[in-house]
C-alpha atoms as a PDB file:
ATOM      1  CA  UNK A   1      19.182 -34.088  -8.794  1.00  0.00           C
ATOM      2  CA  UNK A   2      16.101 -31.973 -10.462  1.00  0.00           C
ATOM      3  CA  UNK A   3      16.269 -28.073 -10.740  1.00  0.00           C
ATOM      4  CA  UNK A   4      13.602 -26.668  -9.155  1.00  0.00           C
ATOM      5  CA  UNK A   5      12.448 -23.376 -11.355  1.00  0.00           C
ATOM      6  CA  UNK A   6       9.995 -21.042 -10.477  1.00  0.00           C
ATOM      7  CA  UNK A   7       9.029 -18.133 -12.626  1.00  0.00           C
ATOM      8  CA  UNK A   8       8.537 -14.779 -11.549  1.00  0.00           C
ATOM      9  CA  UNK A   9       7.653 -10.664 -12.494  1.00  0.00           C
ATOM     10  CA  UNK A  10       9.131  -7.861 -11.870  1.00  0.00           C
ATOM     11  CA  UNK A  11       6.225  -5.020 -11.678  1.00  0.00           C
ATOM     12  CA  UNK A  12       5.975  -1.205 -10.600  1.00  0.00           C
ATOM     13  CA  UNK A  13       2.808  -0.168  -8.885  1.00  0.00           C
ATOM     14  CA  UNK A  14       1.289   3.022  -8.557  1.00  0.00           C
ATOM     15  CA  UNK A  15       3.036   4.224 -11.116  1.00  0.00           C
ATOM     16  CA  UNK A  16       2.662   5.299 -15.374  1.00  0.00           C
ATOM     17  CA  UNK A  17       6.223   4.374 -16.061  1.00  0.00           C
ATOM     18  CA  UNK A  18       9.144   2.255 -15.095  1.00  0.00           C
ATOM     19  CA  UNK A  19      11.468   2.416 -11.917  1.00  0.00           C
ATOM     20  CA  UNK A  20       8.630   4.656  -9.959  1.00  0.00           C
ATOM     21  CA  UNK A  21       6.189   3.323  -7.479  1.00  0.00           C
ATOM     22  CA  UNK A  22       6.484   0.305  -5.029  1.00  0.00           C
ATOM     23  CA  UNK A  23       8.252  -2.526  -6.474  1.00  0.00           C
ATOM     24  CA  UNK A  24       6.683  -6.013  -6.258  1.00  0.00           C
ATOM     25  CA  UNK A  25       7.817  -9.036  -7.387  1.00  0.00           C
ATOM     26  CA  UNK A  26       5.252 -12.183  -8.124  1.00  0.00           C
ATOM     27  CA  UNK A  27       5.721 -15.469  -8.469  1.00  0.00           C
ATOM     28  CA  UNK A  28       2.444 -16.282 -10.506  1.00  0.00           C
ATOM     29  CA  UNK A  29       2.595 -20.320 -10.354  1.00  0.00           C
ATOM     30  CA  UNK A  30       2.987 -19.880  -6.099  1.00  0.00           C
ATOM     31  CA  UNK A  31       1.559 -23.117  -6.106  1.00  0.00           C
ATOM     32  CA  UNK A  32       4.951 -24.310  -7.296  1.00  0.00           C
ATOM     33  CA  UNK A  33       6.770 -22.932  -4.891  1.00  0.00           C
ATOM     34  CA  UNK A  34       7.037 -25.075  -1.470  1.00  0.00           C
ATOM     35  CA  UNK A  35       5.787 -22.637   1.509  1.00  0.00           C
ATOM     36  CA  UNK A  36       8.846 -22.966   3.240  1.00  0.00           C
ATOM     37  CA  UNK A  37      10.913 -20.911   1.171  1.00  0.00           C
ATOM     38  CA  UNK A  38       8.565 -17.979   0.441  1.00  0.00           C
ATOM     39  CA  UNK A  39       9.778 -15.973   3.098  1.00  0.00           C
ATOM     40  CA  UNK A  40      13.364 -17.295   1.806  1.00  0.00           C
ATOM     41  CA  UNK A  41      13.150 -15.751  -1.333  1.00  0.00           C
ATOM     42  CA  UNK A  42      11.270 -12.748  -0.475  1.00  0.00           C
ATOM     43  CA  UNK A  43      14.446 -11.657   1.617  1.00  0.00           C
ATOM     44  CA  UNK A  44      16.456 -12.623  -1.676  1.00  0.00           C
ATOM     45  CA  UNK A  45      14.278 -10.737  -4.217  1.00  0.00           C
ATOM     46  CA  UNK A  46      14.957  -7.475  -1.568  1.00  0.00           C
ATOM     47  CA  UNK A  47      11.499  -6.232  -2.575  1.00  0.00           C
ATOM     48  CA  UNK A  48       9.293  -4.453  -0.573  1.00  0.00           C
ATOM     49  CA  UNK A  49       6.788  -6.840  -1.022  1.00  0.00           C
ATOM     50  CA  UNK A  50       7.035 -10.394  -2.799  1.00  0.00           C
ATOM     51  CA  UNK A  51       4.003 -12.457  -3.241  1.00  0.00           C
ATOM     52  CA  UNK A  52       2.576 -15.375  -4.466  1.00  0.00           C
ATOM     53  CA  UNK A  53      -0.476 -16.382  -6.467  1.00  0.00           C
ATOM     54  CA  UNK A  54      -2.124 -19.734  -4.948  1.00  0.00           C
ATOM     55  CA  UNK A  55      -4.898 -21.603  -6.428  1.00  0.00           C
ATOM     56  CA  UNK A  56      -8.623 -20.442  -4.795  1.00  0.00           C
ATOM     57  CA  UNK A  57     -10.223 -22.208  -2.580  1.00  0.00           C
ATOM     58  CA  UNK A  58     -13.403 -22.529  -4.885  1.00  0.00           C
ATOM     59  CA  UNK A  59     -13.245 -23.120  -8.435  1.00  0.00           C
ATOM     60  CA  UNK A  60     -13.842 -19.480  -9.675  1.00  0.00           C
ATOM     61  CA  UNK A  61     -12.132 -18.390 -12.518  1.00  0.00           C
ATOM     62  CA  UNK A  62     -12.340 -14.658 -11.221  1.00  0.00           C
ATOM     63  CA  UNK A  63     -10.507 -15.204  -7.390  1.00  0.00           C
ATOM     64  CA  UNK A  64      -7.518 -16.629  -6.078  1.00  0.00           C
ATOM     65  CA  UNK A  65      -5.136 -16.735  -2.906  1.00  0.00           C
ATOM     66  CA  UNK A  66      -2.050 -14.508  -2.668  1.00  0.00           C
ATOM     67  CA  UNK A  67       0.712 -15.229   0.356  1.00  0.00           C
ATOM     68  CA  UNK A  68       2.390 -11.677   0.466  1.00  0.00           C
ATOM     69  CA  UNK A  69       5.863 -11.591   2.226  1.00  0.00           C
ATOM     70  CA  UNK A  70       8.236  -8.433   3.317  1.00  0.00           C
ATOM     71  CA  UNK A  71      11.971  -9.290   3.640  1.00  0.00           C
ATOM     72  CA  UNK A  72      11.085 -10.109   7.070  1.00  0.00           C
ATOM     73  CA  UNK A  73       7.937 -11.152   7.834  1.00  0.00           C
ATOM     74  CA  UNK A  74       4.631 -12.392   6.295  1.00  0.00           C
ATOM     75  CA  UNK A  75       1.494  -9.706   6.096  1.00  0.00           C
ATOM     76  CA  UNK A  76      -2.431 -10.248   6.279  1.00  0.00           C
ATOM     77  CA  UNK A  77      -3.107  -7.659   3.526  1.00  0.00           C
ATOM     78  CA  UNK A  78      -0.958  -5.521   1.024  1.00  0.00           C
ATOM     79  CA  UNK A  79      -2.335  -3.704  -1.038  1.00  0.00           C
ATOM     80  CA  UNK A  80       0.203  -3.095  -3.212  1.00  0.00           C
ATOM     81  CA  UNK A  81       0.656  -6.433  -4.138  1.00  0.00           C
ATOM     82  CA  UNK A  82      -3.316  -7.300  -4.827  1.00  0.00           C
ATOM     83  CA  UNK A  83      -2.934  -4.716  -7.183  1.00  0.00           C
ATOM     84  CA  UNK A  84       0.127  -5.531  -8.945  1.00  0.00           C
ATOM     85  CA  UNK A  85      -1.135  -9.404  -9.159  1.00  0.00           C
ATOM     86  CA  UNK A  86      -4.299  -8.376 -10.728  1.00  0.00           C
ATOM     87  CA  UNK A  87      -2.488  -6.748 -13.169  1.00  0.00           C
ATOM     88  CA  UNK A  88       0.463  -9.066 -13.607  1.00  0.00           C
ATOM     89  CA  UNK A  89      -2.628 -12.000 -14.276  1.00  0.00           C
ATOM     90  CA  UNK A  90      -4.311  -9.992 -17.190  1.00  0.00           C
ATOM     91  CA  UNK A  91      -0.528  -9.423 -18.678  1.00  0.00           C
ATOM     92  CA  UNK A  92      -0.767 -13.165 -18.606  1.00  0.00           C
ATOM     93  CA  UNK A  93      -3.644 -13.568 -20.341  1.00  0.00           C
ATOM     94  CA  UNK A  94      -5.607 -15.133 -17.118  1.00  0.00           C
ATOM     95  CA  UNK A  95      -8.249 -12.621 -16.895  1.00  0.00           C
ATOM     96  CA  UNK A  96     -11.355 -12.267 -18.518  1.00  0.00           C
ATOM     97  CA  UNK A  97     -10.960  -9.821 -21.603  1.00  0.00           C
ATOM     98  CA  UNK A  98     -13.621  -7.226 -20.928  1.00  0.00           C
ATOM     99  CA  UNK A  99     -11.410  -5.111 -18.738  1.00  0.00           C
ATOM    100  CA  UNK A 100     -13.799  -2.583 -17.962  1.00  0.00           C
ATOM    101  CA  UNK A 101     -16.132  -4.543 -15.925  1.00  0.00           C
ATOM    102  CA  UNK A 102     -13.688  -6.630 -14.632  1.00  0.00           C
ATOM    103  CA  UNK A 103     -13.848  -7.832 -10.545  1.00  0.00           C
ATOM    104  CA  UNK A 104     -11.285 -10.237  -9.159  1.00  0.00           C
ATOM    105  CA  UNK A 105     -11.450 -11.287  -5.630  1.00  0.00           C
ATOM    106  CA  UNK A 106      -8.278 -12.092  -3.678  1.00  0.00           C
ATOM    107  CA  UNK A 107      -8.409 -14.507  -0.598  1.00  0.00           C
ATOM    108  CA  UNK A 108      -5.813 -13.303   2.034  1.00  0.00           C
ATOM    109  CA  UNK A 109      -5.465 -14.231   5.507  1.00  0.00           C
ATOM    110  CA  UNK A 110      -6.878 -10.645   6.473  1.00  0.00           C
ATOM    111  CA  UNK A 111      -9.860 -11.864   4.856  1.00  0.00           C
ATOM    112  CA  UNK A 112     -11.212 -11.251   0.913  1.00  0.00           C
ATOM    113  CA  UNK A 113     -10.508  -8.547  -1.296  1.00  0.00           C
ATOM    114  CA  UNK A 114     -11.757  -7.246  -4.277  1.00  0.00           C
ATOM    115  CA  UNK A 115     -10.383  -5.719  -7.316  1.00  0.00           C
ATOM    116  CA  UNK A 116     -11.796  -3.291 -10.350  1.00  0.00           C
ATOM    117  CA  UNK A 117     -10.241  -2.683 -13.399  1.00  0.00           C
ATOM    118  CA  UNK A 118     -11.530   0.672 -14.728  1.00  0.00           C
ATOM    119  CA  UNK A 119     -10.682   2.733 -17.828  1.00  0.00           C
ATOM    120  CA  UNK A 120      -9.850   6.101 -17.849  1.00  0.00           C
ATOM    121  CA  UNK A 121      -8.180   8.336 -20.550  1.00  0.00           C
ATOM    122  CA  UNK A 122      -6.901   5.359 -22.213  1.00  0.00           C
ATOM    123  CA  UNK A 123      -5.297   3.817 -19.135  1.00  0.00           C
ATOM    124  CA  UNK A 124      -6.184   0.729 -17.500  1.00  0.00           C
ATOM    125  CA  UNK A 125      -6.521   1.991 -13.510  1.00  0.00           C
ATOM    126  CA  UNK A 126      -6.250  -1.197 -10.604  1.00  0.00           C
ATOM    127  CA  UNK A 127      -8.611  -0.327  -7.704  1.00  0.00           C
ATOM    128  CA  UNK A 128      -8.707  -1.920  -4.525  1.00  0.00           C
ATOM    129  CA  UNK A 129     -12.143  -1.994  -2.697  1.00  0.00           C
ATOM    130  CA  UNK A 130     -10.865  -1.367   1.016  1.00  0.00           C
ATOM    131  CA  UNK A 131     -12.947  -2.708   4.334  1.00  0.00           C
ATOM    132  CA  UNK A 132     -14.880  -0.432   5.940  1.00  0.00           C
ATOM    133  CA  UNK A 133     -12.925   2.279   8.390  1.00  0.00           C
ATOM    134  CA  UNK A 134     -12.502   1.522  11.268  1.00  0.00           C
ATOM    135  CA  UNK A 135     -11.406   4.290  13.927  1.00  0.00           C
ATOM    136  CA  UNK A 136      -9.206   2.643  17.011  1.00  0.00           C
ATOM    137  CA  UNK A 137      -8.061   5.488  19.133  1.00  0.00           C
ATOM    138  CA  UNK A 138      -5.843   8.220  19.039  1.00  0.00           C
ATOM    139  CA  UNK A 139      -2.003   8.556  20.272  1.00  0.00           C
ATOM    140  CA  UNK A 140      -1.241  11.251  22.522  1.00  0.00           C
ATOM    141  CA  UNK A 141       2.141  11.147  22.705  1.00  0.00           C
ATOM    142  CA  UNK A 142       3.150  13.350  20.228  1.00  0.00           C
ATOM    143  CA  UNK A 143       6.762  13.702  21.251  1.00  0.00           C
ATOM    144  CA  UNK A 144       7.445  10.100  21.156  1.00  0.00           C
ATOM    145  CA  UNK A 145       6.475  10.316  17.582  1.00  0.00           C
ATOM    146  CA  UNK A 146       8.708  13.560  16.709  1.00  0.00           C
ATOM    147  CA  UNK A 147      11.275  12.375  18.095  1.00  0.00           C
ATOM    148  CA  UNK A 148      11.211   8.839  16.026  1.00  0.00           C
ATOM    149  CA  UNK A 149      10.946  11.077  12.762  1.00  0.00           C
ATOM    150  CA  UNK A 150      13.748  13.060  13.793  1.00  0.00           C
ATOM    151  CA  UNK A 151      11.180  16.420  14.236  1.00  0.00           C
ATOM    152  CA  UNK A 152      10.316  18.227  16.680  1.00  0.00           C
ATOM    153  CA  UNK A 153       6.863  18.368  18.581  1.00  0.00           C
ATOM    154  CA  UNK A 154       5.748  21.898  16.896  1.00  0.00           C
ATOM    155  CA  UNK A 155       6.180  20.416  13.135  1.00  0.00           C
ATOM    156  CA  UNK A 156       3.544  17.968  14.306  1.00  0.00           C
ATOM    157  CA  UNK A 157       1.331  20.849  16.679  1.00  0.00           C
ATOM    158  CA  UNK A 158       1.070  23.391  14.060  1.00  0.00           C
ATOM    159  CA  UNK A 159      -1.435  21.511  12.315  1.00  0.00           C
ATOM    160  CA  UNK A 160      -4.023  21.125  15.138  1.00  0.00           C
ATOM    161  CA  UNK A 161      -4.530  17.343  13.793  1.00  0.00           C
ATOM    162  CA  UNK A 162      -4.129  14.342  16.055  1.00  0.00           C
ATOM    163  CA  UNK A 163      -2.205  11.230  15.536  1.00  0.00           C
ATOM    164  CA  UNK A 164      -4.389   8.506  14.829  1.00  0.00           C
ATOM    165  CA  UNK A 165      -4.839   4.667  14.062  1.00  0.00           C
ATOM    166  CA  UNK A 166      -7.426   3.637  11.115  1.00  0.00           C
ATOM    167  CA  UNK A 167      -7.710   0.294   9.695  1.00  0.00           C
ATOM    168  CA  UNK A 168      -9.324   0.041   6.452  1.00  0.00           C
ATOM    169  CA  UNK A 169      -7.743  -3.523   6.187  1.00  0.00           C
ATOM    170  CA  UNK A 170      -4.427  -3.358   8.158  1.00  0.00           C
ATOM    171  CA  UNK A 171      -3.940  -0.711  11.563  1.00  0.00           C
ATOM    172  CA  UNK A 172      -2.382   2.292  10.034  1.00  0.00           C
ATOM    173  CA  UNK A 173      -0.759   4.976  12.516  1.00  0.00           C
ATOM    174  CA  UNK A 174      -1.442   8.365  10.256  1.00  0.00           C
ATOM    175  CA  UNK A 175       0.864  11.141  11.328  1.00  0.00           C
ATOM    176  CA  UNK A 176       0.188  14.724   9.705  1.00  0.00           C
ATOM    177  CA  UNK A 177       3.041  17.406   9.648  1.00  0.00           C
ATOM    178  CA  UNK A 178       2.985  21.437   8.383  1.00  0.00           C
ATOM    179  CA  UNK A 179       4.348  21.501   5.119  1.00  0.00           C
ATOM    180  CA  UNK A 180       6.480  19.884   2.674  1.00  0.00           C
ATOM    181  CA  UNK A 181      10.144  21.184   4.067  1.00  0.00           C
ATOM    182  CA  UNK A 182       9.352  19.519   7.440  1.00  0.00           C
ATOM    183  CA  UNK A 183       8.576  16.312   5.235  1.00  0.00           C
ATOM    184  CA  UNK A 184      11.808  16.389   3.539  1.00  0.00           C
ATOM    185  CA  UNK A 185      13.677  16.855   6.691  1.00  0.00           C
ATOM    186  CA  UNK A 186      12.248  13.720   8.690  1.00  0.00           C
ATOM    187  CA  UNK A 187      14.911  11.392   9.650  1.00  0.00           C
ATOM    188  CA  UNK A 188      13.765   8.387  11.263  1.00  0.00           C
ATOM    189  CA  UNK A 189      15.264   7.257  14.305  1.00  0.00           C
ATOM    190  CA  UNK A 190      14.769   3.256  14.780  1.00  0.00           C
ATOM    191  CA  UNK A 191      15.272   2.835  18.500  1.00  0.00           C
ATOM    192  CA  UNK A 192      12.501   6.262  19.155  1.00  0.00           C
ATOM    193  CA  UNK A 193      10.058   3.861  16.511  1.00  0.00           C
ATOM    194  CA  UNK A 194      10.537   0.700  18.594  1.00  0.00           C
ATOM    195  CA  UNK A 195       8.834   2.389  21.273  1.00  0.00           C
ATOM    196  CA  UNK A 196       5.976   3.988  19.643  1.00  0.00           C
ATOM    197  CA  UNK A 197       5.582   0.264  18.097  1.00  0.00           C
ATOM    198  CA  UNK A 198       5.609  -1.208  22.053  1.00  0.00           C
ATOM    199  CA  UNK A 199       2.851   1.062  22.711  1.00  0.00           C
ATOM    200  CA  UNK A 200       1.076   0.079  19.695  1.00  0.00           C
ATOM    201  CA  UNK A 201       1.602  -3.321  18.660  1.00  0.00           C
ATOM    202  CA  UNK A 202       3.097  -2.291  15.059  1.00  0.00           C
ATOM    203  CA  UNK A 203       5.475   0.210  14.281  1.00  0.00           C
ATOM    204  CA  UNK A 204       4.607   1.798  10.997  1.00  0.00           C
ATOM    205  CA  UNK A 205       4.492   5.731  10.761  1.00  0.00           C
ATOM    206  CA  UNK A 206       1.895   6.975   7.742  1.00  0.00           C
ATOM    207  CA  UNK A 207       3.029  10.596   7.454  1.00  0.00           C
ATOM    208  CA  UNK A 208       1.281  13.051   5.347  1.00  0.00           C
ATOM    209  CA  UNK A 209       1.085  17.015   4.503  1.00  0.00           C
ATOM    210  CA  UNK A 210      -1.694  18.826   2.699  1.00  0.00           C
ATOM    211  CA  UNK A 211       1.271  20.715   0.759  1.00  0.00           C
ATOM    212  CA  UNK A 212       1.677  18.996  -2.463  1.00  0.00           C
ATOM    213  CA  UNK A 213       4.626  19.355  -5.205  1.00  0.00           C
ATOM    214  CA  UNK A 214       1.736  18.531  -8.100  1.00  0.00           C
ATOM    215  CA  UNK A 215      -1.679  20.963  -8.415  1.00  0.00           C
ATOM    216  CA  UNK A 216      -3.449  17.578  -8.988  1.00  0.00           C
ATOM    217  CA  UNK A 217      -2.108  16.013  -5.473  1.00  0.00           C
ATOM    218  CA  UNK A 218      -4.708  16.267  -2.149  1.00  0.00           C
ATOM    219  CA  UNK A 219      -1.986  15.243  -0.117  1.00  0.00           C
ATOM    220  CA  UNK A 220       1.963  14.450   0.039  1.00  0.00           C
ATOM    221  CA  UNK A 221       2.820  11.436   2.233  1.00  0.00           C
ATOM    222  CA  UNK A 222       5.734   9.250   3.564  1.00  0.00           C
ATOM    223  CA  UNK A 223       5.491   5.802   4.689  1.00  0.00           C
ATOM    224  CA  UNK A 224       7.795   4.462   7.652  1.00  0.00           C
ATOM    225  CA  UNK A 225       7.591   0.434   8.065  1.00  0.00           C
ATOM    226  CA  UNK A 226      11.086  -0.722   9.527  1.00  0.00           C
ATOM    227  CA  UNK A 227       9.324  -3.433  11.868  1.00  0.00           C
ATOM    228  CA  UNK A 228       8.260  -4.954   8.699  1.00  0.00           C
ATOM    229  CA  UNK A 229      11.897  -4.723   7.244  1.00  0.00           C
ATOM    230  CA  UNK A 230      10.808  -1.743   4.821  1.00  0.00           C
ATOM    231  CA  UNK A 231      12.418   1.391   6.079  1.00  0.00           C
ATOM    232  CA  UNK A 232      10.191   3.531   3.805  1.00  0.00           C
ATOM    233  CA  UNK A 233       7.913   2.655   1.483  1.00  0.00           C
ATOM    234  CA  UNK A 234       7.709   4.353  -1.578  1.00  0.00           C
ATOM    235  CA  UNK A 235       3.909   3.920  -1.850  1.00  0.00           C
ATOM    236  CA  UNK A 236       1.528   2.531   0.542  1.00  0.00           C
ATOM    237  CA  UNK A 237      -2.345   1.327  -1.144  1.00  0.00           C
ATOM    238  CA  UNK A 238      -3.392   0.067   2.552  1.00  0.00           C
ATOM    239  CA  UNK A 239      -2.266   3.072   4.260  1.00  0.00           C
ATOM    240  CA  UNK A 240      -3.939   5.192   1.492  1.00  0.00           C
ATOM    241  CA  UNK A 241      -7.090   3.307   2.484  1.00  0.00           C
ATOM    242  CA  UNK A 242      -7.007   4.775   5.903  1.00  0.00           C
ATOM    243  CA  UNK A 243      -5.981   8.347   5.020  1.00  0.00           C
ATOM    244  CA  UNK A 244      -8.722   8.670   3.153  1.00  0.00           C
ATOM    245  CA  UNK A 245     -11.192   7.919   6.047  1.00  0.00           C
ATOM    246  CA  UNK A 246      -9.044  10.100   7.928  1.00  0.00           C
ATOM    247  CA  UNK A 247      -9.369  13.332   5.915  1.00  0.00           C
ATOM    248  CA  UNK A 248     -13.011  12.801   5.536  1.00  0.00           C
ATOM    249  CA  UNK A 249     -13.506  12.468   9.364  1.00  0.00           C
ATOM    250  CA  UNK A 250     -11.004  16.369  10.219  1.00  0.00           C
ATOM    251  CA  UNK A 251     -12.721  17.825   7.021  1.00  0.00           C
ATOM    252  CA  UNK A 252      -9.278  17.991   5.179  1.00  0.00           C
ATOM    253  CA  UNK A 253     -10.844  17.375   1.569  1.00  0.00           C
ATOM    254  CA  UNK A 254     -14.334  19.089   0.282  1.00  0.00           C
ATOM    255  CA  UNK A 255     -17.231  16.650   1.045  1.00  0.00           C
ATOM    256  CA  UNK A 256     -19.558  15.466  -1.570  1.00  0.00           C
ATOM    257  CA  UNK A 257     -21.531  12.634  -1.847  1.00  0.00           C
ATOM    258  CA  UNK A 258     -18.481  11.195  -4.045  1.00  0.00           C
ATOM    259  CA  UNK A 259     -14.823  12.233  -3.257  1.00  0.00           C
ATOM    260  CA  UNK A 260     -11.829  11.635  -5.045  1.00  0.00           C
ATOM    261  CA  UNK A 261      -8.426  11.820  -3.214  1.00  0.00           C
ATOM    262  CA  UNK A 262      -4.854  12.180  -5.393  1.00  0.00           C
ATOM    263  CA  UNK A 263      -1.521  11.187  -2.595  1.00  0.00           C
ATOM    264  CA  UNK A 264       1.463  11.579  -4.402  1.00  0.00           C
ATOM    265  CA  UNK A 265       4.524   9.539  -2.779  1.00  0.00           C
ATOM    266  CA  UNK A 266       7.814   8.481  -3.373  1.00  0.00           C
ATOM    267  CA  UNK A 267       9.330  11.804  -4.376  1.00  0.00           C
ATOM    268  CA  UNK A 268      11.634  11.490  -2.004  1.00  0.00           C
ATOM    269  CA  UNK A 269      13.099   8.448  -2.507  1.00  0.00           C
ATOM    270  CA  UNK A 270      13.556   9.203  -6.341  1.00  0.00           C
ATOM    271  CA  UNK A 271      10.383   6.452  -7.108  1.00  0.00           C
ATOM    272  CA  UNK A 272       7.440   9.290  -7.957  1.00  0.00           C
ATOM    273  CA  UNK A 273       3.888   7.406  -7.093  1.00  0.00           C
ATOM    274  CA  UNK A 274       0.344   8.741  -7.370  1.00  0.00           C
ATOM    275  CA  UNK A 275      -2.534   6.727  -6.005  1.00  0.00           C
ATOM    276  CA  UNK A 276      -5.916   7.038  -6.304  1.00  0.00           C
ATOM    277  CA  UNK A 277      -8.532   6.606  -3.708  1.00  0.00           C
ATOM    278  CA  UNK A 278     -12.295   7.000  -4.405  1.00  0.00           C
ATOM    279  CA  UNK A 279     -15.414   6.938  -2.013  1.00  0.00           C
ATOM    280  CA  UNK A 280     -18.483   7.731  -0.839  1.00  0.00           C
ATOM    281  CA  UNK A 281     -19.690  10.399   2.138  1.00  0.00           C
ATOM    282  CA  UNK A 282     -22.648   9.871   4.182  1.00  0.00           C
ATOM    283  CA  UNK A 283     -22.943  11.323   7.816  1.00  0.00           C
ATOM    284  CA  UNK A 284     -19.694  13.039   7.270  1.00  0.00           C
ATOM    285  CA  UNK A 285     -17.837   9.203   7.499  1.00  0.00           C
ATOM    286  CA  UNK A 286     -15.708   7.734   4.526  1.00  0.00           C
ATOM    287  CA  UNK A 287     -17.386   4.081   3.075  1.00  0.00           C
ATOM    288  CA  UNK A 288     -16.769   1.999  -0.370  1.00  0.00           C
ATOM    289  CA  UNK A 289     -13.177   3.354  -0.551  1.00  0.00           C
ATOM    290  CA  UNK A 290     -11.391   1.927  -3.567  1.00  0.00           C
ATOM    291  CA  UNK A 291      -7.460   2.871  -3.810  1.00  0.00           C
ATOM    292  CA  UNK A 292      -5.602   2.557  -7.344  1.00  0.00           C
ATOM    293  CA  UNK A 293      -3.285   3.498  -9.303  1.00  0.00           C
ATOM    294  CA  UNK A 294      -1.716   2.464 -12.829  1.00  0.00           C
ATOM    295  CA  UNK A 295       0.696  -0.940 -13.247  1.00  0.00           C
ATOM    296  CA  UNK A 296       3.923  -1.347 -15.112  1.00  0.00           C
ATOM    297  CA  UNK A 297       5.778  -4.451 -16.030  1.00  0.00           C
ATOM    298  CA  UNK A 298       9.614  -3.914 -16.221  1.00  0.00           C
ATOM    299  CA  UNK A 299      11.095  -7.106 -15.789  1.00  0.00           C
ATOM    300  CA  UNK A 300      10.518 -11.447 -15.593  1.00  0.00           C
ATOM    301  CA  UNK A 301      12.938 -13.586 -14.518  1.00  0.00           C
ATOM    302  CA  UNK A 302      13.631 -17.454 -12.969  1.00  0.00           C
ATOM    303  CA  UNK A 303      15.074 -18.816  -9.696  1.00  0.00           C
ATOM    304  CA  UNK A 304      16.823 -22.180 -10.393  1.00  0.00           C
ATOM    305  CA  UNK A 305      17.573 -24.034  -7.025  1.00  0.00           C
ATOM    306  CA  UNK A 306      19.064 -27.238  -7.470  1.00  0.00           C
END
């Protein structure tokens, strides 16, 4: 019998050095790799996100598919992982060499994607250009979602703010809390989640405080996704994406015609992140938001199945 091998990378995103940021791990020949066991191996890799790099539709050197899989369950659009394939390509050598005008366009099932690859300071910053913001509705009960973060209602009150769901890409429930010891001190509570994710339709839980641990930080945010079989996340590029257009819209960052937006994320779970997200303001509304951060590469590997 043949040994089926399929080559794969092991790479930190959001992140300037190893072990921080969301981990991802690629399989950069997907089109090896029969569909059925992509979700298979995504729950073996343990990941937060696996994905898998698919040959384009067209013939363009400069865009290709990715299939992105939690441990549990297929998504539409992950930013993390766009990211982290873009730069797990140009490690390869599969990108064109000019770096600094470089555009790659990803075809997911939410729809197409694309990537920049910018300079700065040396550094080689991944930026994903997010859909336009789109605003669907706030939800008003605010002690169904204290109670799923183990809080209670006034560490949510005190800041005036509503919780609210903003898709940039993927529906993103933002959550804003009073200060950095109320953010240490969530606990989340699965079975108080399940039902904020009945109402809903998804269960994630974007929380986020305008205290920060670094000077250089905006905001300080947690990410909540057990319905997607990610019980926090240490770093969130689509949910960044939608925080953005929601501090724009409650005047929670200083408005110019360009705005630049520093989360940091992960602290707590011992994986420091800092993303990146960049736009323009016109008419007091967020557009052309681009989220990024830097890539690392600590690890490749094979799966041999016989």
């Amino acid at each position: 019998m043949s040994v089926q091998k399929f080559d794969y990378l092991l790479v930190d995103v959001f992140t300037d050095r190893p072990f921080g940021g969301s981990r991802l791990t690629l399989f950069p020949d997907g089109d090896r790799v029969p569909a059925h066991l992509m979700q298979q191996l995504a729950l073996e890799m343990g990941c937060g996100e696996t994905a898998f790099v698919l040959s384009g539709r067209g013939r363009a050197r400069d865009a290709a598919r990715l299939r992105v899989f939690t441990p549990s369950v297929e998504l539409p659009f992950a930013g993390h992982s766009v990211l982290g394939a873009t730069y797990a390509l140009a490690e390869l050598g599969r990108l064109h060499d000019d770096r600094a005008t470089e555009v790659f366009t990803w075809e997911l099932e939410a729809g197409a994607f694309k990537v920049f690859l910018k300079e700065a300071d040396g550094t080689t910053i991944y930026a994903l250009l997010h859909d336009p913001p789109v605003f669907l509705g706030q939800y008003y009960q605010r002690g169904k979602v204290a109670g799923a973060l183990g809080l209670s209602v006034e560490d949510l009150a005190i800041t005036g703010l509503p919780c609210e769901i903003i898709s940039t890409g993927l529906p993103i429930h933002i959550v804003p809390v009073g200060g950095l010891d109320i953010m240490r001190s969530i606990s989340l509570r699965v079975r108080e989640a399940d039902a904020i994710a009945r109402d809903l339709g998804f269960g994630d839980l974007f929380v986020f405080t305008c205290e920060t641990v670094s000077p250089e930080a905006n905001v300080h945010c947690r990410m909540f996704a057990p319905h997607f079989g990610i019980p926090e996340d240490p770093a969130s590029g689509s949910a960044m994406g939608a925080l953005a257009a929601y501090l724009v819209k409650h005047r929670l960052v200083k408005l110019s015609r360009n705005v630049r937006i520093v989360c940091e994320q992960g602290l707590e779970m011992g994986r420091p992140s800092r993303l990146v997200a960049d736009l323009e303001v016109a008419d007091g509304q967020a557009s052309h938001i681009q989220v990024g951060g830097q890539c690392v590469l600590v690890g490749r590997g094979c799966i041999e199945l016989d």
